[in-house]
Protein backbone atom coordinates (compact mmCIF):
# COMPACT_ATOMS: atom_id res chain seq x y z
CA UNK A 1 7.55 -30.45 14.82
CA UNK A 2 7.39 -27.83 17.16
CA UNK A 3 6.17 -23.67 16.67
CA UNK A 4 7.57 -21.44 18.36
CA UNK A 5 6.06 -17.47 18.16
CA UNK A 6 8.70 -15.14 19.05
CA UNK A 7 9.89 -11.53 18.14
CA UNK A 8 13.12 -12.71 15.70
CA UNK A 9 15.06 -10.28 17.57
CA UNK A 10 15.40 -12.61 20.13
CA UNK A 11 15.93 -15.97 18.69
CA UNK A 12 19.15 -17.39 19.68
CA UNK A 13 20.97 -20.85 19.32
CA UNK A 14 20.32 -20.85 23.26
CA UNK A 15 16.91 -20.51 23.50
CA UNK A 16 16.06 -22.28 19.64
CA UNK A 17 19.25 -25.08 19.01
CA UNK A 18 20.36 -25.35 15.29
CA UNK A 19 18.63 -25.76 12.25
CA UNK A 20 20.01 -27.34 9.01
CA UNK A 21 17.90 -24.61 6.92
CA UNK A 22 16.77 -21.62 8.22
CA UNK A 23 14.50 -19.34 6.49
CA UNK A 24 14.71 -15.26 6.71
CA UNK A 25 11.27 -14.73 4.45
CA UNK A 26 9.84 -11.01 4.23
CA UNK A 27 11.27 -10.11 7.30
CA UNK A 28 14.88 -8.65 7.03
CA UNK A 29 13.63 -5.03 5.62
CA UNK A 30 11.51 -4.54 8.33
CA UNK A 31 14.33 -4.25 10.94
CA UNK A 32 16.27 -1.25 11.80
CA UNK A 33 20.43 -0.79 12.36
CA UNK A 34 21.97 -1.97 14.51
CA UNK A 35 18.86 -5.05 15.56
CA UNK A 36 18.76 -5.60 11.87
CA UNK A 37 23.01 -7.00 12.12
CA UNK A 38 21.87 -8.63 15.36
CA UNK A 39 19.83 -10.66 13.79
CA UNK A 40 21.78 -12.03 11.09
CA UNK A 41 24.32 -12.79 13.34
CA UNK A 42 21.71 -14.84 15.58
CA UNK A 43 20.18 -16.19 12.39
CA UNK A 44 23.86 -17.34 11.69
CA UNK A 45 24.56 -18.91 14.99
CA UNK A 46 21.25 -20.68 14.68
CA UNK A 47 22.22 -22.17 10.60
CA UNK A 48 23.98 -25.31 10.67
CA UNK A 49 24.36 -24.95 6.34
CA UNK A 50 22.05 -22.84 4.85
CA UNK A 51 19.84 -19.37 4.52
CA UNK A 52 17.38 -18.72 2.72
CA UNK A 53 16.46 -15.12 2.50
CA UNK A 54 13.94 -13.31 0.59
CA UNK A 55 13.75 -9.19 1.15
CA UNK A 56 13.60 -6.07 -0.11
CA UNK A 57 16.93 -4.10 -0.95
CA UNK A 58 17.74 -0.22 -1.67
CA UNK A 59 18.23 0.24 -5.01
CA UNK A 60 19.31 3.73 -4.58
CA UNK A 61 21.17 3.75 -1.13
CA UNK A 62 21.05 7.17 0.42
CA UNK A 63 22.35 6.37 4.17
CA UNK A 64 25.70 4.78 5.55
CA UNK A 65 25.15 2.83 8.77
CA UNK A 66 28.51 1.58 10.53
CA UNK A 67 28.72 -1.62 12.28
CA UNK A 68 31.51 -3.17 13.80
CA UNK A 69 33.71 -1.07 12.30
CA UNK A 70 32.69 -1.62 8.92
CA UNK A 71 30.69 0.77 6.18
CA UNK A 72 26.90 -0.77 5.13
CA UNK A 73 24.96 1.50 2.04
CA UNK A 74 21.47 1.15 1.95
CA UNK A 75 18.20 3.38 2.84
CA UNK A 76 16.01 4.35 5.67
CA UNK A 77 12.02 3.11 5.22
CA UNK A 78 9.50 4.48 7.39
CA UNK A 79 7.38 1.89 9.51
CA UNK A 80 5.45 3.93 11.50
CA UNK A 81 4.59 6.94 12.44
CA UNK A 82 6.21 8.40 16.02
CA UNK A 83 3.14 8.69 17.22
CA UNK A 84 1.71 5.53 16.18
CA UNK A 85 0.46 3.75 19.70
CA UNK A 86 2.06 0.11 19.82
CA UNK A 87 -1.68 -1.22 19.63
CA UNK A 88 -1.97 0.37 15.96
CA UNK A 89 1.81 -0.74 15.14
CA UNK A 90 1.08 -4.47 16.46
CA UNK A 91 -2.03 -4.19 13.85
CA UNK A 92 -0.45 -3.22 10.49
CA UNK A 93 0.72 -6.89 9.25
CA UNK A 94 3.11 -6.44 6.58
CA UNK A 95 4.94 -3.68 8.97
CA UNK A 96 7.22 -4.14 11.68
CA UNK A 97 6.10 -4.86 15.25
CA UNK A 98 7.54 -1.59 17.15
CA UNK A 99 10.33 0.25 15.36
CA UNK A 100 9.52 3.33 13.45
CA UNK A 101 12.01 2.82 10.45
CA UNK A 102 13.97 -0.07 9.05
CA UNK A 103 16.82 -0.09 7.28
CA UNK A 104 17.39 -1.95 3.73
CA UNK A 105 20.16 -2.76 2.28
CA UNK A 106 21.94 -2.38 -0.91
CA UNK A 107 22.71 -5.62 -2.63
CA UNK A 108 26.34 -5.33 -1.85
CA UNK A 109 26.06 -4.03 1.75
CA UNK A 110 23.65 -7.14 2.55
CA UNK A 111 25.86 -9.56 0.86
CA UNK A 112 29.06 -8.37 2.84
CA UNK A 113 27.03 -8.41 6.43
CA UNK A 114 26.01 -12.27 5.10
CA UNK A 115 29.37 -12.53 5.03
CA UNK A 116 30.52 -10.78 8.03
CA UNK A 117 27.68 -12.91 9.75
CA UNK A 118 29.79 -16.12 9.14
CA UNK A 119 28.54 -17.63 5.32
CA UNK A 120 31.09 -18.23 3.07
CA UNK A 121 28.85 -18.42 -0.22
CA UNK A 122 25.93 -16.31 -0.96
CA UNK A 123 24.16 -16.32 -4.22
CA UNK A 124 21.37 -14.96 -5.86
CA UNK A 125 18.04 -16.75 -6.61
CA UNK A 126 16.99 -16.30 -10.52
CA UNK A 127 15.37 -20.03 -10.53
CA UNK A 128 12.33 -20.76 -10.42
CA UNK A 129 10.86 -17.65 -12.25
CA UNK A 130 9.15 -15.37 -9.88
CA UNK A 131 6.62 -13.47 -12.90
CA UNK A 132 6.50 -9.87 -11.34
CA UNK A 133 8.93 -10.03 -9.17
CA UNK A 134 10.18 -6.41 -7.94
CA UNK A 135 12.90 -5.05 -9.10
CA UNK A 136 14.08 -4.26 -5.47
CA UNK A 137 13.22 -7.79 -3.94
CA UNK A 138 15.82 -10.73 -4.18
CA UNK A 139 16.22 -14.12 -2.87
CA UNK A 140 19.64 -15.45 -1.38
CA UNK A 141 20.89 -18.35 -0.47
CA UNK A 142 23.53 -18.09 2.10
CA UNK A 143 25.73 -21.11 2.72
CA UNK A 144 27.77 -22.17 5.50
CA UNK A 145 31.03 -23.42 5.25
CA UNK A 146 34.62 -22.80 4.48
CA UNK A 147 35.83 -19.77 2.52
CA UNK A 148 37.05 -20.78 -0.61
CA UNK A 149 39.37 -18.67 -3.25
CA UNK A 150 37.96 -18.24 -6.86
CA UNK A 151 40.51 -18.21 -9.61
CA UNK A 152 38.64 -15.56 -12.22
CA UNK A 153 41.25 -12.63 -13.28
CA UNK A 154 44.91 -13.53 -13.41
CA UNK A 155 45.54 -9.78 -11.47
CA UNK A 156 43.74 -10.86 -8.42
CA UNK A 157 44.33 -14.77 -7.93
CA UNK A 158 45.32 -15.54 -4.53
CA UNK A 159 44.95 -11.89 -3.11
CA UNK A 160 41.78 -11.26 -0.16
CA UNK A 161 39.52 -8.49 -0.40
CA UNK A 162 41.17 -5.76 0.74
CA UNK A 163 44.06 -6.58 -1.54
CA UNK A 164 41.66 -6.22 -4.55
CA UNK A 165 40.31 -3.30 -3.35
CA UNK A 166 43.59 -1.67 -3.73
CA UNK A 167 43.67 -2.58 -7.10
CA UNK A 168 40.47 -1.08 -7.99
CA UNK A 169 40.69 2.26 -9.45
CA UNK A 170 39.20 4.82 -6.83
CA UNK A 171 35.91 5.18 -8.74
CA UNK A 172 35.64 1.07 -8.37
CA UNK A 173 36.14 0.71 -12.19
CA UNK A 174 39.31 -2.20 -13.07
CA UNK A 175 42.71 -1.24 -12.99
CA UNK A 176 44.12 -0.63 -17.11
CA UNK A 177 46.07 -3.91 -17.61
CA UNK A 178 49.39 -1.72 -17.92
CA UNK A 179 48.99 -1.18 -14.15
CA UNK A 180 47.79 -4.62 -13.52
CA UNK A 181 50.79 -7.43 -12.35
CA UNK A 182 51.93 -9.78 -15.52
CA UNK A 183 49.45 -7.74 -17.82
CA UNK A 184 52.19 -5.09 -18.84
């Protein structure tokens, strides 16, 4: 066994190999846009098969950050203050190391960057029972692997995400099933 104490920022494959299991704990919500996408893509590159991730989300997402082209929902946190000197940031514990906000995620935007980041499964954590658990805190597990379809509504079988999201009414609510294919 070997430790290693390093800002997660820069923990690559190159300078770290692979790991069968990587673990994100209490850490994710304490980075800001754009390190915060930087780092699950490292954090990906460095996962052989799995991620487990424990964080805060944004349960009322006030701010759009883009990234790569693509829309994430979530909320700004304040680490710091600006005029914070880095001796009194490096000494609050459960804050970040430098950066003066983070950025956290809704539940949807941080499950579509998992994906974007290169796991093909993510799901949620309900077992074992975490008594007091935050409403705003969840666990993941993200899984390598190949992208598989699911078979759940006859209207959408077969058809990729954007598909689907053409289907959706433009308040995100299901299609009638006059207007769906085969439901007429």
């Amino acid at each position: 066994m070997r430790f290693v104490r390093q800002d997660v920022r820069e923990a690559t494959r190159e300078s770290l190999g692979t790991f069968d299991v990587v673990y994100l704990l209490g850490l994710l919500y304490h980075l800001d846009a754009p390190e915060v996408f930087a780092v699950l893509a490292n954090v990906a590159d460095l996962c052989t098969r799995l991620l487990v991730v424990d964080t805060l989300v944004s349960l009322a997402p006030a701010t759009e950050v883009v990234w790569r082209g693509e829309v994430y929902h979530g909320a700004r946190w304040r680490e710091h203050d600006d005029a914070d000197s880095a001796d009194v940031r490096r000494g609050r514990v459960l804050r970040s190391i430098d950066n003066a906000f983070s950025f956290r995620f809704a539940r949807a935007s941080l499950l579509q960057a998992l994906h974007r980041a290169g796991f093909a499964s993510v799901l949620e954590c309900h077992v074992p029972c975490e008594p007091g658990k935050a409403a705003d805190r969840i666990t993941l597990a993200a899984i390598k692997g190949t992208a598989v379809g699911l078979s759940t509504y006859p209207w959408i079988n077969g058809l990729d995400e954007q598909a689907i999201a053409g289907k959706l009414a433009p308040d995100g609510a299901a299609l009638p099933a006059a207007d769906r294919p085969g439901e007429a």
